[in-house]
Structure formats: structure tokens, C-alpha cells
PDB file of N, CA and C in Angstrom:
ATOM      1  N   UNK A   1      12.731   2.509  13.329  1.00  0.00           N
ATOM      2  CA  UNK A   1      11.659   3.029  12.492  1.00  0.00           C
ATOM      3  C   UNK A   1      12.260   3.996  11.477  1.00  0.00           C
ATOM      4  N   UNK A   2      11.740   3.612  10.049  1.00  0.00           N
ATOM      5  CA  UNK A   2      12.541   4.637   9.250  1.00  0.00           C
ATOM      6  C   UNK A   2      11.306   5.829   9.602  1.00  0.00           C
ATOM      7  N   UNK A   3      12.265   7.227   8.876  1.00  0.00           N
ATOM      8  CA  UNK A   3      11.533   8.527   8.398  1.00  0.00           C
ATOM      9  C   UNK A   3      10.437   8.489   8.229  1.00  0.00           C
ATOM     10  N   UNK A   4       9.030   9.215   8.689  1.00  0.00           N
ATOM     11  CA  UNK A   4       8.163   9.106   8.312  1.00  0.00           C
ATOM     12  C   UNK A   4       8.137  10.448   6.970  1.00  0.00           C
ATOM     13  N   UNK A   5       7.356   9.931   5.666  1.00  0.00           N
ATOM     14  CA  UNK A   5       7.448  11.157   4.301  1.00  0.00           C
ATOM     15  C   UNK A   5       5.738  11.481   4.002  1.00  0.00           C
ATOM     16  N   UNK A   6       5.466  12.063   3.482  1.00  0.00           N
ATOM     17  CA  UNK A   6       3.933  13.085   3.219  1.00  0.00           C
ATOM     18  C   UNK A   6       3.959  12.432   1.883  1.00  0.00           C
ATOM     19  N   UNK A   7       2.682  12.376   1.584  1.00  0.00           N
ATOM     20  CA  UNK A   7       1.920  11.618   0.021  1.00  0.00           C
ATOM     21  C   UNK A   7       3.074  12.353  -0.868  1.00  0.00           C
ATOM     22  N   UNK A   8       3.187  13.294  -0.856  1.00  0.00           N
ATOM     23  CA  UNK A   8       3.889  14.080  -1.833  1.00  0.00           C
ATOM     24  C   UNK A   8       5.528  12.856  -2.408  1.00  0.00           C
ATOM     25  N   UNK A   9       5.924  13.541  -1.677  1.00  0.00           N
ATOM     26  CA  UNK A   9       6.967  12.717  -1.527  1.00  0.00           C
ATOM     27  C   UNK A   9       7.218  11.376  -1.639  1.00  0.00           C
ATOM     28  N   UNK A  10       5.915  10.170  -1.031  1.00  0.00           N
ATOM     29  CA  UNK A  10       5.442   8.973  -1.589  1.00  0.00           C
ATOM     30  C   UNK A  10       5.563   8.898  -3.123  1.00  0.00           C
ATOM     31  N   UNK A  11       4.670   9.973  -3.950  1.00  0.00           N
ATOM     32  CA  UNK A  11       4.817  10.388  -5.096  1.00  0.00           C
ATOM     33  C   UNK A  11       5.298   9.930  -5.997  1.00  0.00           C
ATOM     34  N   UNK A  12       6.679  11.182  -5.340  1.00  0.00           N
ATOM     35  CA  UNK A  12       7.407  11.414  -6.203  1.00  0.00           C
ATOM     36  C   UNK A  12       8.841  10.384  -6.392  1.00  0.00           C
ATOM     37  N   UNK A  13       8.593   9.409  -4.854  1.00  0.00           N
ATOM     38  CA  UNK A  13       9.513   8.302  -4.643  1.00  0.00           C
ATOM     39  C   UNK A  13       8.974   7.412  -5.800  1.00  0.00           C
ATOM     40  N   UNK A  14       7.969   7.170  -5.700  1.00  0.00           N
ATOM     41  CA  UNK A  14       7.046   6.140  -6.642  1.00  0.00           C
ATOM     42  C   UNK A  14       7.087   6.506  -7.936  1.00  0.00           C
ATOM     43  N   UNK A  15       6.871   7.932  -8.495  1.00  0.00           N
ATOM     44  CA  UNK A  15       7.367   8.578  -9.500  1.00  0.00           C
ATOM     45  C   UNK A  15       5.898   8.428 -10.528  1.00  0.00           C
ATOM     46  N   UNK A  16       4.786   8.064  -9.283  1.00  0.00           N
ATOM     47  CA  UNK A  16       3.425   8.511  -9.651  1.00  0.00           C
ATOM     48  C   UNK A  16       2.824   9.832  -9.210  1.00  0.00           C
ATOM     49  N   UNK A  17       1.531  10.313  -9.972  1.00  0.00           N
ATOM     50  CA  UNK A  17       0.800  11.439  -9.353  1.00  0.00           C
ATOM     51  C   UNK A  17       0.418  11.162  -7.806  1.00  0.00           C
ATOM     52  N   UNK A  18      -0.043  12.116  -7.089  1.00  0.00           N
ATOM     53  CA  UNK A  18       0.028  12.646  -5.887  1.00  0.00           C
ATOM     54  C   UNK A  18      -1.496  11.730  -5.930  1.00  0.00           C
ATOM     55  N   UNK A  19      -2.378  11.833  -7.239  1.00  0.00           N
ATOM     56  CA  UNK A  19      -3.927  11.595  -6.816  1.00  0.00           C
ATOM     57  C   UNK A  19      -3.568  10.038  -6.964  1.00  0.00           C
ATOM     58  N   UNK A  20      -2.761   9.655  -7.344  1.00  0.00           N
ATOM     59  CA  UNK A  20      -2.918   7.809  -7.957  1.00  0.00           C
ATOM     60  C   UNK A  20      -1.922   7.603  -6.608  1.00  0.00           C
ATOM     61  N   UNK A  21      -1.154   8.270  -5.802  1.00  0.00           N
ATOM     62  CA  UNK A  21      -1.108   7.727  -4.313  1.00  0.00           C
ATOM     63  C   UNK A  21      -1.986   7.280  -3.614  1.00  0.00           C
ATOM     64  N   UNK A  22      -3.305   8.789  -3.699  1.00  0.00           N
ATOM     65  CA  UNK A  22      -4.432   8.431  -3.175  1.00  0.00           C
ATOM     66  C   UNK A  22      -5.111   7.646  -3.280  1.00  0.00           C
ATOM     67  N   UNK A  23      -5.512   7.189  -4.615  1.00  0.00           N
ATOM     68  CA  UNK A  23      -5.932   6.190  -4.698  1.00  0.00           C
ATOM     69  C   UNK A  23      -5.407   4.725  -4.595  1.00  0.00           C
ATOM     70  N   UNK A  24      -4.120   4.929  -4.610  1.00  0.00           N
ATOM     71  CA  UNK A  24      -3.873   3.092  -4.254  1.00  0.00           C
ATOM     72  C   UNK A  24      -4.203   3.083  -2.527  1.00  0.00           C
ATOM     73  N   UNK A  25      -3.872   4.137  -1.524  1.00  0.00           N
ATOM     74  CA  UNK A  25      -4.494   4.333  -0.291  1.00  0.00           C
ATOM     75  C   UNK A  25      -5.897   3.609   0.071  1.00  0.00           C
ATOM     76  N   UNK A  26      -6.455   4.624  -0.652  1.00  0.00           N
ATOM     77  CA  UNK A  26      -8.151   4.362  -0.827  1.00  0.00           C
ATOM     78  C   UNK A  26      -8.600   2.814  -1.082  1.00  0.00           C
ATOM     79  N   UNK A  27      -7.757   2.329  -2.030  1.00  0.00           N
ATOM     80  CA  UNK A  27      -7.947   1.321  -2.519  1.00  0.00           C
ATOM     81  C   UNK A  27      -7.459  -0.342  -1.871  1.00  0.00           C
ATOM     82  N   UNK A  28      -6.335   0.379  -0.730  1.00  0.00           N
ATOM     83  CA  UNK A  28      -5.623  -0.774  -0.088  1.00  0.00           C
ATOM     84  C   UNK A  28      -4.841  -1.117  -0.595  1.00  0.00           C
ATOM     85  N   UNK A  29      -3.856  -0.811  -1.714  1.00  0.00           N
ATOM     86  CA  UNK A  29      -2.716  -1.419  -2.614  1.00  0.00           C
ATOM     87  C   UNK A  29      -1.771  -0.453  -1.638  1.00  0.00           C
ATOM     88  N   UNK A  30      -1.407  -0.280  -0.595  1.00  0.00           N
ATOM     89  CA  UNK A  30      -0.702   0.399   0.084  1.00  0.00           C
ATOM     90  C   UNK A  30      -1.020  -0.240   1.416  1.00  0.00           C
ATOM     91  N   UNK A  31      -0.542  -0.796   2.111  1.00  0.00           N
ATOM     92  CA  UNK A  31      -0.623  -1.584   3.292  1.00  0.00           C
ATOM     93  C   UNK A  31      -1.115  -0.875   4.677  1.00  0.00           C
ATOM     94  N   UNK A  32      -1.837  -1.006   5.122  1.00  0.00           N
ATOM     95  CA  UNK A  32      -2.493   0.057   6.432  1.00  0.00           C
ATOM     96  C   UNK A  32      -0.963  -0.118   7.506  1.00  0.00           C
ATOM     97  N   UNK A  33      -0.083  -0.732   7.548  1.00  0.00           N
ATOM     98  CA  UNK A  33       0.718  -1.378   8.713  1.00  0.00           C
ATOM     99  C   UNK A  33       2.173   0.032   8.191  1.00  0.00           C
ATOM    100  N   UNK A  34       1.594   0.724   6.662  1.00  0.00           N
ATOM    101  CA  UNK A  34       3.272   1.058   6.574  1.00  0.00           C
ATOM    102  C   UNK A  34       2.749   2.646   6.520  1.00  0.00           C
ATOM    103  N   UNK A  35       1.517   3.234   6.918  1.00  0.00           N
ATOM    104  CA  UNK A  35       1.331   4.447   7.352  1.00  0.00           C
ATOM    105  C   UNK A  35       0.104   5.055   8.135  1.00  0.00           C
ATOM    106  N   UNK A  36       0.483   6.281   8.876  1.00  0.00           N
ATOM    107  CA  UNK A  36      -0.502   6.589   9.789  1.00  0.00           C
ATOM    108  C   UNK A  36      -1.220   7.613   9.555  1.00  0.00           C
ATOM    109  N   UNK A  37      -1.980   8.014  10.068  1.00  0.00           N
ATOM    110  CA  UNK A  37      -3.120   8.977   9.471  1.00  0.00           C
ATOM    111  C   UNK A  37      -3.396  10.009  10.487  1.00  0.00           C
ATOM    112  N   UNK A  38      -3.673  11.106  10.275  1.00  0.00           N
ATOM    113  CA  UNK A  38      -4.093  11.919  12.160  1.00  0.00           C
ATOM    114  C   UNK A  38      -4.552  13.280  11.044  1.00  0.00           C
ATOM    115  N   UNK A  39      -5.910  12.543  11.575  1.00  0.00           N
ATOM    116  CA  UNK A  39      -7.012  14.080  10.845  1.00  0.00           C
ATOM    117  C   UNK A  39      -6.823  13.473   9.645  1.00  0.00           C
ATOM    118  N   UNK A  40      -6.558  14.315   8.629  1.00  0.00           N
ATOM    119  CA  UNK A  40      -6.326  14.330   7.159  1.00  0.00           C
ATOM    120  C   UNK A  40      -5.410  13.862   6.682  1.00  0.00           C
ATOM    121  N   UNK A  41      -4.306  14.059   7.290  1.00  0.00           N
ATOM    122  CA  UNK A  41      -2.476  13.963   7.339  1.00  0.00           C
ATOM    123  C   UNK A  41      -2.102  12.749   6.823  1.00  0.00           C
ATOM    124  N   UNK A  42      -1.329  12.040   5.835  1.00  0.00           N
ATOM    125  CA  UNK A  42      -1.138  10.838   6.009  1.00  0.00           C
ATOM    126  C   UNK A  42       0.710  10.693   5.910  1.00  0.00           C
ATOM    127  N   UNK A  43       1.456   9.831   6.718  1.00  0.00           N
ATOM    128  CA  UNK A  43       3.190   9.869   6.918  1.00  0.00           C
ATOM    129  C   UNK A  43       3.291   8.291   6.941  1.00  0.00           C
ATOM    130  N   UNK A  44       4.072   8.358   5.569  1.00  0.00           N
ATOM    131  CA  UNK A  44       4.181   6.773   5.019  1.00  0.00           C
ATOM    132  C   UNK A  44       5.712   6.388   5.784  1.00  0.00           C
ATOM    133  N   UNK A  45       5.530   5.169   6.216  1.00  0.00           N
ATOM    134  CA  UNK A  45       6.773   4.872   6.047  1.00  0.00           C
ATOM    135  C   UNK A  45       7.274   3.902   4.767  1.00  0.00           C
ATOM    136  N   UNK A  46       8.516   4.795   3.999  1.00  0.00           N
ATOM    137  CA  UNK A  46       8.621   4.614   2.408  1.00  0.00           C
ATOM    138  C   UNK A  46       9.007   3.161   2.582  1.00  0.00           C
ATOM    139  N   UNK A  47       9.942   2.459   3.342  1.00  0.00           N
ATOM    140  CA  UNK A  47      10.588   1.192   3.264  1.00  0.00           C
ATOM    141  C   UNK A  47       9.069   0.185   3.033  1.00  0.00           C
ATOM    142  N   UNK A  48       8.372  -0.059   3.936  1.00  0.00           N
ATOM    143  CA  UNK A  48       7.051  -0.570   4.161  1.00  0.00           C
ATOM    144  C   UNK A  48       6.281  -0.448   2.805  1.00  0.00           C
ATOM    145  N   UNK A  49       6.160   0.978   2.419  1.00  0.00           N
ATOM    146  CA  UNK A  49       5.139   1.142   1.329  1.00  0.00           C
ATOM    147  C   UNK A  49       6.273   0.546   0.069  1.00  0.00           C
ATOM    148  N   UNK A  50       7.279   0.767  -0.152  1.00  0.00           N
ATOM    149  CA  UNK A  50       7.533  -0.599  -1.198  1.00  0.00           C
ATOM    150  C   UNK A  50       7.557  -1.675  -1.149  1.00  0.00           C
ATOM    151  N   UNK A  51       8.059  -2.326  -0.239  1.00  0.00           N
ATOM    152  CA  UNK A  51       8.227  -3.590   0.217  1.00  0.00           C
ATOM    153  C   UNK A  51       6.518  -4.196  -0.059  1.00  0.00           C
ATOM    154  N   UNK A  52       5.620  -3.564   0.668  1.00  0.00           N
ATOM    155  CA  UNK A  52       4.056  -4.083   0.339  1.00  0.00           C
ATOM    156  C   UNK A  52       3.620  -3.758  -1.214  1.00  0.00           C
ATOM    157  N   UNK A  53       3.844  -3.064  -1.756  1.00  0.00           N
ATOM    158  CA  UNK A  53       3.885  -2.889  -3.318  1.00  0.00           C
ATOM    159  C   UNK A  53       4.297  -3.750  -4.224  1.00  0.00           C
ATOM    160  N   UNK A  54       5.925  -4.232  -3.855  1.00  0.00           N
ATOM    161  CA  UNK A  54       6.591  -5.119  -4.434  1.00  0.00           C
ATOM    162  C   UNK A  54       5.954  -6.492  -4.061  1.00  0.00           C
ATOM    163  N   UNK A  55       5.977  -7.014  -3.184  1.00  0.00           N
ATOM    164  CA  UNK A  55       4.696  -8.021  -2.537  1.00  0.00           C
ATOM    165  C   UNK A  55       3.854  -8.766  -3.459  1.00  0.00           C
ATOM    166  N   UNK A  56       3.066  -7.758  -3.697  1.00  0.00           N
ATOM    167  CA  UNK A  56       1.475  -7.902  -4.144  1.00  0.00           C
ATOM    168  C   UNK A  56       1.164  -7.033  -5.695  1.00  0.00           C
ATOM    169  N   UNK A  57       2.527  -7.447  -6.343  1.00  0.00           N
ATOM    170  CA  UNK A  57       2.236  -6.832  -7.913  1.00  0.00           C
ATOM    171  C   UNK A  57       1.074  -7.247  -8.639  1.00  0.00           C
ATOM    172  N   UNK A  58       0.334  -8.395  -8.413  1.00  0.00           N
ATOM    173  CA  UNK A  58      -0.234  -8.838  -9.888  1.00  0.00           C
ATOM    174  C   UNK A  58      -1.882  -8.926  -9.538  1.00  0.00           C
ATOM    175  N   UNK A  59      -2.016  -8.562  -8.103  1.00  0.00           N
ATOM    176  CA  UNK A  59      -3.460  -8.206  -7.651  1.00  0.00           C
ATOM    177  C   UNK A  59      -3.280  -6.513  -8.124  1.00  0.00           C
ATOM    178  N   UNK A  60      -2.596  -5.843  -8.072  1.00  0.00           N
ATOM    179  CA  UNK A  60      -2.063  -4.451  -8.599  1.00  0.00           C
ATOM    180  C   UNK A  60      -2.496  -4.305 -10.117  1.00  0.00           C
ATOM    181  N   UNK A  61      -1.596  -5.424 -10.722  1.00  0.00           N
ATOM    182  CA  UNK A  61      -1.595  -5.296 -12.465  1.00  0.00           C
ATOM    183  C   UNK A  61      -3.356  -6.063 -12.813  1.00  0.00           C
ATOM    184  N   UNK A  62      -4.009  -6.462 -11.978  1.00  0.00           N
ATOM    185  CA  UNK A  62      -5.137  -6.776 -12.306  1.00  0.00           C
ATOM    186  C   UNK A  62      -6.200  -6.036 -12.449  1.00  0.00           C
ATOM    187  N   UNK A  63      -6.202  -5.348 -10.936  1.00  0.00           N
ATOM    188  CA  UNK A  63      -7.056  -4.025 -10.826  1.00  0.00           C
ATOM    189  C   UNK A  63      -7.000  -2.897 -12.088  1.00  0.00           C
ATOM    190  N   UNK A  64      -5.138  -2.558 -12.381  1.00  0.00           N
ATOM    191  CA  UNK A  64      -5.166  -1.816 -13.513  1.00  0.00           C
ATOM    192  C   UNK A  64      -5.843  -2.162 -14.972  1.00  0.00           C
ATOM    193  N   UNK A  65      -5.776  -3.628 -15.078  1.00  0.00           N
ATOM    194  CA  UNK A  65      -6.745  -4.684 -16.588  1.00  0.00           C
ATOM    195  C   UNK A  65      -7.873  -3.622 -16.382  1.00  0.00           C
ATOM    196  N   UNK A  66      -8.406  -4.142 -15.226  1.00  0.00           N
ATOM    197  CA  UNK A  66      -9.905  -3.718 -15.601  1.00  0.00           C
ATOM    198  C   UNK A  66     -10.175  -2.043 -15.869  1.00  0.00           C
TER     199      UNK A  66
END
């Protein structure tokens, strides 16, 4: 299991805002399988959250069209 990292850090790996983490979260463009949640807290695992990103670009670049 790699490192688990805090939205922040998701971020700043991604080299998006902290709130447009949240929202790809919110939104499911972030895979439920590559992080966990407890209370509020959320600890991505980074390998997972690209790998599912890279994946599923053009349901991504669609959502952004609209």
C-alpha cells in the first residue's frame, strides 16, 4: 500500500486548487477505491488517484465542456 496524502497535497501533486480536488471527489472523477474518509478527513492514495484520472480523461474533458 502506498503513503496515504491529505487533499492538500492531492492538490498540489495534481497542481490543482484544494476546492477543484473537492470537487472532482464530490463529483466521482476520483475513484472511491483510491481513498478513505473518517469523519471529515479524506487520505488519498496518490498512485490510485492518478492512475483513475488518467483512465477516464474524456468523461473528465466532457464534464469540463459543459
Amino acid at each position: 500500500m502506498t503513503p496515504l496524502v491529505t487533499i492538500e497535497d492531492l492538490a498540489k501533486h495534481l497542481n490543482v486548487s484544494v476546492s477543484t480536488a473537492r470537487s472532482w471527489v464530490r463529483q466521482g472523477h476520483i475513484p472511491k477505491d483510491s481513498y478513505i474518509k473518517i469523519g471529515n478527513t479524506y487520505r488519498f492514495e496518490l498512485d490510485k488517484v492518478v492512475a483513475g484520472l488518467t483512465t477516464a480523461p474524456k468523461q473528465l474533458e466532457l464534464d469540463l465542456d459543459n
